[in-house]
Protein backbone atom coordinates (compact mmCIF):
# COMPACT_ATOMS: atom_id res chain seq x y z
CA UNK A 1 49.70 68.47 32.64
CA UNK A 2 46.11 67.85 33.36
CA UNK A 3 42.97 69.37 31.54
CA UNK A 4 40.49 70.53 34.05
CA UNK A 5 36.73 69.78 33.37
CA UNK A 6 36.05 72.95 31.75
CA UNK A 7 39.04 72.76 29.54
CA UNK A 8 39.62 69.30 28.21
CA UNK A 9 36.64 69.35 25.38
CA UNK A 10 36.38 72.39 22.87
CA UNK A 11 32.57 73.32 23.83
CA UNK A 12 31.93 74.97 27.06
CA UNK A 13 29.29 73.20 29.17
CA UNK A 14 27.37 74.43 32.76
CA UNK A 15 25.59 72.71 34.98
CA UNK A 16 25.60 71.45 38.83
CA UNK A 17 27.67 69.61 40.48
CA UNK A 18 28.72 67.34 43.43
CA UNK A 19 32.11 68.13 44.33
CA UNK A 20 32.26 65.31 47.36
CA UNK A 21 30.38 62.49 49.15
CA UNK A 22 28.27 65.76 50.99
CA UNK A 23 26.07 64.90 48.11
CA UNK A 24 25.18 68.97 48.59
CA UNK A 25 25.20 69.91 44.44
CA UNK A 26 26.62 73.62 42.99
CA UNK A 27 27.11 75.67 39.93
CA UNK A 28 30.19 73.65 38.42
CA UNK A 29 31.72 74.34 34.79
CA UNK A 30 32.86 72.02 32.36
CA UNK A 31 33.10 71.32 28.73
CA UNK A 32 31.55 69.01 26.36
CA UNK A 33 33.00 67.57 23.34
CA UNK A 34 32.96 68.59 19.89
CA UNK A 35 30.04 67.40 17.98
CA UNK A 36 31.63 63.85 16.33
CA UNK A 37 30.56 62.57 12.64
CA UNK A 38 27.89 59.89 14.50
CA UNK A 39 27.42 62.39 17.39
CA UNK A 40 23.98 64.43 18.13
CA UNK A 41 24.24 67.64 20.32
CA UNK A 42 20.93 68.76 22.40
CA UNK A 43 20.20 71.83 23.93
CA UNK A 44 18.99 70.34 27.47
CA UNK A 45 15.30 71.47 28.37
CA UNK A 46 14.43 69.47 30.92
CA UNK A 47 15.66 66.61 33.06
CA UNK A 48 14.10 64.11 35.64
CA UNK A 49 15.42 63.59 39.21
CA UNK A 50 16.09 59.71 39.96
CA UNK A 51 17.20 58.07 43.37
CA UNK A 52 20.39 57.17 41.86
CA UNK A 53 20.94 60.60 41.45
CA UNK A 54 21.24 60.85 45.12
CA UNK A 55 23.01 57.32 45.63
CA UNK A 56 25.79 58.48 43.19
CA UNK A 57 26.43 62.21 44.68
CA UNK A 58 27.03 60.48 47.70
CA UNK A 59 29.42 57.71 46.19
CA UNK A 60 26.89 55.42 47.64
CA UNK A 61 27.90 52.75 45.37
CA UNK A 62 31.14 53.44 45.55
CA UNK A 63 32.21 54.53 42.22
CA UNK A 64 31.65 57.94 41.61
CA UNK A 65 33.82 60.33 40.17
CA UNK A 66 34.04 63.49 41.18
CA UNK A 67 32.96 66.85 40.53
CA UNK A 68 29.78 64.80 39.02
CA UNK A 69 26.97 66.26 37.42
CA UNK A 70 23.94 63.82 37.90
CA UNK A 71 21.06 63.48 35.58
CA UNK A 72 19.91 60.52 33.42
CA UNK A 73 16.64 61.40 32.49
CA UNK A 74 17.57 64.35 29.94
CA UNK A 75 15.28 65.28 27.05
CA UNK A 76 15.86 68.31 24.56
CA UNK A 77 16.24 69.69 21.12
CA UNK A 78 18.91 68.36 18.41
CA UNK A 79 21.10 71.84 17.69
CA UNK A 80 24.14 69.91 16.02
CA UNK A 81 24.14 66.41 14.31
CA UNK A 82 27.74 64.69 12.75
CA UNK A 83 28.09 64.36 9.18
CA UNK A 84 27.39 60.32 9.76
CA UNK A 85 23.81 60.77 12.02
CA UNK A 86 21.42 58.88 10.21
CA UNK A 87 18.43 59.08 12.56
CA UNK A 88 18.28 62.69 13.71
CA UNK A 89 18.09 66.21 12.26
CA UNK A 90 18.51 69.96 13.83
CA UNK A 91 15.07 70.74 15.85
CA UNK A 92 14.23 67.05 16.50
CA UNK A 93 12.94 66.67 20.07
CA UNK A 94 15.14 63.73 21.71
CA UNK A 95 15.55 62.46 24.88
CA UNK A 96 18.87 60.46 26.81
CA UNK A 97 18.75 58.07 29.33
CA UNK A 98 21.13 56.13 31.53
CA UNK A 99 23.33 54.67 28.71
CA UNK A 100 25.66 56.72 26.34
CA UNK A 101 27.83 53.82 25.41
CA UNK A 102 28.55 49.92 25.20
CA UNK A 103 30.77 47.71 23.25
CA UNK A 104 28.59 47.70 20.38
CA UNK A 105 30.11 44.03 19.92
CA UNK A 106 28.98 41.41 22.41
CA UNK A 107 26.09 39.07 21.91
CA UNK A 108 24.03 41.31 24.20
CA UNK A 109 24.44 44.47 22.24
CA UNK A 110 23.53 42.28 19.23
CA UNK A 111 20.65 41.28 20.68
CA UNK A 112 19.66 45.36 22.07
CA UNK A 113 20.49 44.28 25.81
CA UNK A 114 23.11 47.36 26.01
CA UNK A 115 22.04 48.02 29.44
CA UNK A 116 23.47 44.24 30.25
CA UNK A 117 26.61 44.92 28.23
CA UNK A 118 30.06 44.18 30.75
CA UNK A 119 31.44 47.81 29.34
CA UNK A 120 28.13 49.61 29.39
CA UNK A 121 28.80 53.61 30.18
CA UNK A 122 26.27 55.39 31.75
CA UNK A 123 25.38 58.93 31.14
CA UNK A 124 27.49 60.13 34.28
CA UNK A 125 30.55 59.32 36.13
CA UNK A 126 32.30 57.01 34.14
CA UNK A 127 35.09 56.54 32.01
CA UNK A 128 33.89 57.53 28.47
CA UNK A 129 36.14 55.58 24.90
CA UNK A 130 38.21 58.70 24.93
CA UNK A 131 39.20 58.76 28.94
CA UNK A 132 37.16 61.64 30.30
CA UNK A 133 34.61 61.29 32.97
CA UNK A 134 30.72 61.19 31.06
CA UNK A 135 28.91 64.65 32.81
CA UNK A 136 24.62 63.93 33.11
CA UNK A 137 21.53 66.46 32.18
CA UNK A 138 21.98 68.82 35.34
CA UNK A 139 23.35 70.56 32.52
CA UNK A 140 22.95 73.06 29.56
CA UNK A 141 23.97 70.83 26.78
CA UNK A 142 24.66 67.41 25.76
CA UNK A 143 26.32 65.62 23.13
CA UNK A 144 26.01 61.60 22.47
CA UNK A 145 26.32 59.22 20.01
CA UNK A 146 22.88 58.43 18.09
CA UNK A 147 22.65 55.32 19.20
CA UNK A 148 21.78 55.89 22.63
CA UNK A 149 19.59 58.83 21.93
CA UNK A 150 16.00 58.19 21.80
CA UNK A 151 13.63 60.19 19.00
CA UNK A 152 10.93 62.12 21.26
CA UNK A 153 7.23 61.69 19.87
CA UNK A 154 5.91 64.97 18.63
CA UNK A 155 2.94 65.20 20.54
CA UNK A 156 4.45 64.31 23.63
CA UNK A 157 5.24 66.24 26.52
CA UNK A 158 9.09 66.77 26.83
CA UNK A 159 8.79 68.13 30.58
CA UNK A 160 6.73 65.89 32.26
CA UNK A 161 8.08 63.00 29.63
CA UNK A 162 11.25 62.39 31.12
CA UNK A 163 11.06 59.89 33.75
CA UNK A 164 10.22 57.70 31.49
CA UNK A 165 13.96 57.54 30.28
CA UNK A 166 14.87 55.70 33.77
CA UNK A 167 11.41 55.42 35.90
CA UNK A 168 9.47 54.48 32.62
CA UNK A 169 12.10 51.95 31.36
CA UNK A 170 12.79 50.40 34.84
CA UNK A 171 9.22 48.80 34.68
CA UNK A 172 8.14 48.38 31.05
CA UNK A 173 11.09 46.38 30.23
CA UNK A 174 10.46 43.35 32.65
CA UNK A 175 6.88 43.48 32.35
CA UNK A 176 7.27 42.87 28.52
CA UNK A 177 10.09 40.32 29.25
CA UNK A 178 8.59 38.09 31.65
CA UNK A 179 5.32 38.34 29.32
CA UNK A 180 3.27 40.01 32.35
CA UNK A 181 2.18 42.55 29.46
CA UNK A 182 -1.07 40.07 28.19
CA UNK A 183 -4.91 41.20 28.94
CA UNK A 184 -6.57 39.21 31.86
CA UNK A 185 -2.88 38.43 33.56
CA UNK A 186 -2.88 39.43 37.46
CA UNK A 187 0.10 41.64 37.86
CA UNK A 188 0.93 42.97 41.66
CA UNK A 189 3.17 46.23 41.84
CA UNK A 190 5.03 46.81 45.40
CA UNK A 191 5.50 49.73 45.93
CA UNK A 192 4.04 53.26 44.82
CA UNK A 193 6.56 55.37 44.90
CA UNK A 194 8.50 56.77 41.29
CA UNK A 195 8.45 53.51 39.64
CA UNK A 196 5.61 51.80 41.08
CA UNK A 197 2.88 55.01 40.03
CA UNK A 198 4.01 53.60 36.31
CA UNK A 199 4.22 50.26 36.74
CA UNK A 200 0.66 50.61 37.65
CA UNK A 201 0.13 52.58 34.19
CA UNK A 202 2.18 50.53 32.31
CA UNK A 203 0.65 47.44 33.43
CA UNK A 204 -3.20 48.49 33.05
CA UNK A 205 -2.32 50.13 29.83
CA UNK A 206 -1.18 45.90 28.57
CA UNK A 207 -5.15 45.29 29.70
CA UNK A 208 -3.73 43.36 33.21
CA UNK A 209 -5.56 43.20 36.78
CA UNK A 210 -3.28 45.13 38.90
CA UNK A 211 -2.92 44.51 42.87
CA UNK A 212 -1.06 47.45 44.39
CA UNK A 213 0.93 46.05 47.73
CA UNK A 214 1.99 48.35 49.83
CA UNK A 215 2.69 49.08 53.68
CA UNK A 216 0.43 52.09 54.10
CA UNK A 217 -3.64 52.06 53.41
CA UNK A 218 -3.37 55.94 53.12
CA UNK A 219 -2.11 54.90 49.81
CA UNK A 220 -5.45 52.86 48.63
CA UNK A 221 -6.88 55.52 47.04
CA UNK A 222 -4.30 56.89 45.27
CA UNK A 223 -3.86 52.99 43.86
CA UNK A 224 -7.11 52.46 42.93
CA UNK A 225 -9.05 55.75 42.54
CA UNK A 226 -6.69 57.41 40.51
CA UNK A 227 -4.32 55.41 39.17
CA UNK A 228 -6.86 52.96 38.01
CA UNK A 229 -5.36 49.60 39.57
CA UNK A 230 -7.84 46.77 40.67
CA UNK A 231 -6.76 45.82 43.97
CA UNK A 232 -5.21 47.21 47.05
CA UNK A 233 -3.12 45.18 49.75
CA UNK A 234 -1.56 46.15 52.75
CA UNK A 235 1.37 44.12 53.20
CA UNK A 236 1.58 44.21 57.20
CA UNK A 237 -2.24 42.75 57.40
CA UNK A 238 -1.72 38.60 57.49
CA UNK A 239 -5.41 38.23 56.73
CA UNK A 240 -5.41 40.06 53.43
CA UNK A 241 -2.04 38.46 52.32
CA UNK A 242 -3.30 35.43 53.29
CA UNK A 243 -6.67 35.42 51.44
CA UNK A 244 -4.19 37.15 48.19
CA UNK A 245 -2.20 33.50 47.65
CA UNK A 246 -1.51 32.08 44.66
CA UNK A 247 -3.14 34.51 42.73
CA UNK A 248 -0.62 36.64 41.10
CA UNK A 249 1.09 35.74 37.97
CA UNK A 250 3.63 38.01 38.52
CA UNK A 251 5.08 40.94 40.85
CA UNK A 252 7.37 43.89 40.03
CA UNK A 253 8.81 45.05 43.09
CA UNK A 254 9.65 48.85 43.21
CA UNK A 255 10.98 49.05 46.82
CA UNK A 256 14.56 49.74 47.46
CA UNK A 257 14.09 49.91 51.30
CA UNK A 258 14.53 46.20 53.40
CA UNK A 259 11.79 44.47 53.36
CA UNK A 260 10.61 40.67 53.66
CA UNK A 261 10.02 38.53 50.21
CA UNK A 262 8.06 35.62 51.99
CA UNK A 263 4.62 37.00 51.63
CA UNK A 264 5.13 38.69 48.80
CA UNK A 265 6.64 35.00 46.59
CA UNK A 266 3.77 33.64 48.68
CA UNK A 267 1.20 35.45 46.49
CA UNK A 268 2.21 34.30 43.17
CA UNK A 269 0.63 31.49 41.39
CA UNK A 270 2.64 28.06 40.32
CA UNK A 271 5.33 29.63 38.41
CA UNK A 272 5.25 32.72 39.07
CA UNK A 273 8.15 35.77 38.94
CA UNK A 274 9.11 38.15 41.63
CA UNK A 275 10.95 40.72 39.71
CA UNK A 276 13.08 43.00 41.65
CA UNK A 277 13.53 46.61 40.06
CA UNK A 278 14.36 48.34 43.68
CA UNK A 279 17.64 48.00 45.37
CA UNK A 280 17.58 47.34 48.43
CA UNK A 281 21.00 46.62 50.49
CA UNK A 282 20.52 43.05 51.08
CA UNK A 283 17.21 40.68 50.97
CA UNK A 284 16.46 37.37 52.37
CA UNK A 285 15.71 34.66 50.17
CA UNK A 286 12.95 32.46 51.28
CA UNK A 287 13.34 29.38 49.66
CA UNK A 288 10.34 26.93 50.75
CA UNK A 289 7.65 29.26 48.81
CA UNK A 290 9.87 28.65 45.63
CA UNK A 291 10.31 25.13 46.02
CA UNK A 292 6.95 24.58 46.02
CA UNK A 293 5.36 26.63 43.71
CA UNK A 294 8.63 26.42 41.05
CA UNK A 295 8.53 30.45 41.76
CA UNK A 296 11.37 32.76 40.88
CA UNK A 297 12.81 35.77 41.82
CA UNK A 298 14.53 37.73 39.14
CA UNK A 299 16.38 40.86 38.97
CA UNK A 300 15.88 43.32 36.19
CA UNK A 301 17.47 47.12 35.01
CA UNK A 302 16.11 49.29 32.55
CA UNK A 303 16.19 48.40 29.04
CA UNK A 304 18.46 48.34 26.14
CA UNK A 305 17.91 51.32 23.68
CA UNK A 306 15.92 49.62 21.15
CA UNK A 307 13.14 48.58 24.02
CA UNK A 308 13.53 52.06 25.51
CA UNK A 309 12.48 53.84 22.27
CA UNK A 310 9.30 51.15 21.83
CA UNK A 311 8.62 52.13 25.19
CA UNK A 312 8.42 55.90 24.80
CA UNK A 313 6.35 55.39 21.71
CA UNK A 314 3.84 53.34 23.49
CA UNK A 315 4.01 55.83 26.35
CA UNK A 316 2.97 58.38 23.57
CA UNK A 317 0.15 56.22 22.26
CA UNK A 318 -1.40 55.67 25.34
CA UNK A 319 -1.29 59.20 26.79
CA UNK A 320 1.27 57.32 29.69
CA UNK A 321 2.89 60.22 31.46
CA UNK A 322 4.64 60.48 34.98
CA UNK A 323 3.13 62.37 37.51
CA UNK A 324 5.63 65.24 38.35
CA UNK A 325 6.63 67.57 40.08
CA UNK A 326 8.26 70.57 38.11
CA UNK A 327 11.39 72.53 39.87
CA UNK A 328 13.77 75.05 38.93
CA UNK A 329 17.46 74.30 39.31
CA UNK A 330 18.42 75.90 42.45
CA UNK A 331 15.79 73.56 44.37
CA UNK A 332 17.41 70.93 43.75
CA UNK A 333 19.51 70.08 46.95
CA UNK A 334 16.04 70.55 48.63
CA UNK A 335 14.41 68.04 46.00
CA UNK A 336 17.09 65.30 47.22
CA UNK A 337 16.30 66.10 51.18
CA UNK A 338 12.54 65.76 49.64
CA UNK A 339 13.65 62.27 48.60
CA UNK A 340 15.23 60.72 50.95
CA UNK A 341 11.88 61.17 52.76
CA UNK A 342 9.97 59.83 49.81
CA UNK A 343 8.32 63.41 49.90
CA UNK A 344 7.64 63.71 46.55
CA UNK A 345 4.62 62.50 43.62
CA UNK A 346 6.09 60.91 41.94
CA UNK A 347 8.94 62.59 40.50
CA UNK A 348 10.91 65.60 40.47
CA UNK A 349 11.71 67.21 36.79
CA UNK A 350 14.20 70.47 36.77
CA UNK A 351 13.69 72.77 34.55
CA UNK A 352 17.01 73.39 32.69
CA UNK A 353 15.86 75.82 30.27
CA UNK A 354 14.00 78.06 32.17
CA UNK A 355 16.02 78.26 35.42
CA UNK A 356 19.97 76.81 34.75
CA UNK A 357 21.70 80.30 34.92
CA UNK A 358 25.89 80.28 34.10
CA UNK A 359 27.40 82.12 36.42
């Protein structure tokens, strides 16, 4: 016979819920596992909103599993470590982010590229080793193996912290990969939405000269006033573009809506790298601009779990912190109308632990 959610692990769990492609989320309970010997438990306190939050309520890309609770950017307290866990102890602030599991075996996971891993399980809707369906951080607790759970800096903010675990990740990982993290490089962010606001930090926080490109000059101010970046473009004005070519050594592009690559490869210098963080449906390739400037356009996905945790620590260092927007729990299907209009800076954080109430 088969175990419903709330029955088929020992430690009863609550949280919300999408119960169909509606997307619309509700009080749902469920059950976590026991606490296993390399396992940490966390009391959930907080945990960010992301965009594939709403893409995967709405089986957007097709694989969801429902009931679902969402939530990958999940940050707590340790109440219950295995007799195994090395790295933790009870009352350690910790945070999880969109990876509780990979193969542990391949030459990616060797090299900490877990995120790249071919059986990678994220933190929600998927299969976990033992056959049940991994629930996310819209959620009282959480339990996970210590390897994907990432050891919170003490004098860093857990609430507004925790975009960093997707958001955060998303944009420091290619900008140290593709070496766009030296003082003096030019570095152009599209976008400034969720992950371009700290691609922008990120970057200027490496020491780089930092164009923000975007379609709106409303936005110039934000960009450069307080945000701190060097340069402001407005993508639809030919002259600016124009005079802008060949002086980028690299771009992160942020934008997951349709939008034209021409100008944007255009802009970067001989060898250049347009990395693509967003996801847009489909994009068209314009290969001249490449040809001639041996230019490249690269995809890239957060980070494995050894760059994630270097990346919260410099976060820490640097006093690098999201700018959110704080909401309880039962805003939530409001907060995903809110961003599908991009109607949000820059992120929406729900507080778990003041505002989750079981039913």
């Amino acid at each position: 016979m088969a175990t419903s959610p709330e029955t088929e692990h020992p430690v009863k769990a609550f949280g919300w819920a999408a119960k169909d492609t509606s997307g619309i989320l509700s009080p749902f309970k469920f059950s976590r596992r026991a606490t296993g010997e390399h396992d940490v438990q966390l009391r959930i306190l907080y945990c960010g909103v992301c965009h594939s939050d709403l893409h995967m309520a709405k089986n957007e890309l097709g694989f969801t599993q429902f009931p679902m609770v969402p939530g990958h950017e999940i940050v707590g307290i340790v109440t219950e470590v295995g007799s195994k866990v090395k790295k933790f102890k009870v009352g350690n602030k910790v945070g999880v982010g969109c990876l509780v599991g990979s193969c542990r075996q391949c030459d990616l996971c060797d090299r900490d590229l877990e995120n790249y891993c071919a059986k990678q399980i994220l933190t929600y809707s998927m299969p976990y080793y033992d056959g049940t369906i991994t629930q996310g951080g819209y959620s009282d607790i959480m339990v996970a193996d210590e390897h994907f759970v990432i050891l919170w800096p003490d004098n860093f903010p857990l609430d507004a912290g925790a975009p960093l675990l997707c958001a955060g990740i998303t944009t420091y990982s290619p900008l140290r990969h593709f070496g766009l993290d030296k003082p003096g490089m030019s570095v152009g962010i599209v976008g400034l939405g969720g992950l371009g606001h700290l691609a922008v930090k990120f970057a200027k926080a490496f020491g780089c000269r930092v164009t923000v490109i975007s379609t709106s000059i409303n936005k110039k101010e934000e960009a450069i006033g307080k945000l701190g970046a060097d340069e402001f473009l407005v993508s639809s004005d030919p002259e600016q573009m124009q005079a802008a070519i060949g002086t980028l050594d690299g771009i992160i592009d942020t934008v997951s809506a349709t939008h034209s690559l021409f100008m944007l490869v255009s802009l970067l210098k001989a060898e250049g790298k347009l990395i693509l963080v967003g996801l847009p449906q489909s994009l068209e390739i314009p290969i001249f601009p490449l040809l001639i400037g041996r230019r490249a356009i690269i995809g890239s996905a957060t980070g494995g779990l050894k760059e994630t945790q270097e990346m919260i620590d410099f976060a820490a260092k640097h006093n690098i912190l999201p700018d959110v927007e704080m909401i309880p729990m039962d805003y939530v299907n409001t907060a995903m109308e809110r961003l599908l209009k991009s109607d949000v800076k820059y992120r929406f954080v729900i507080d778990i632990a003041s505002t989750l109430k079981a039913e």
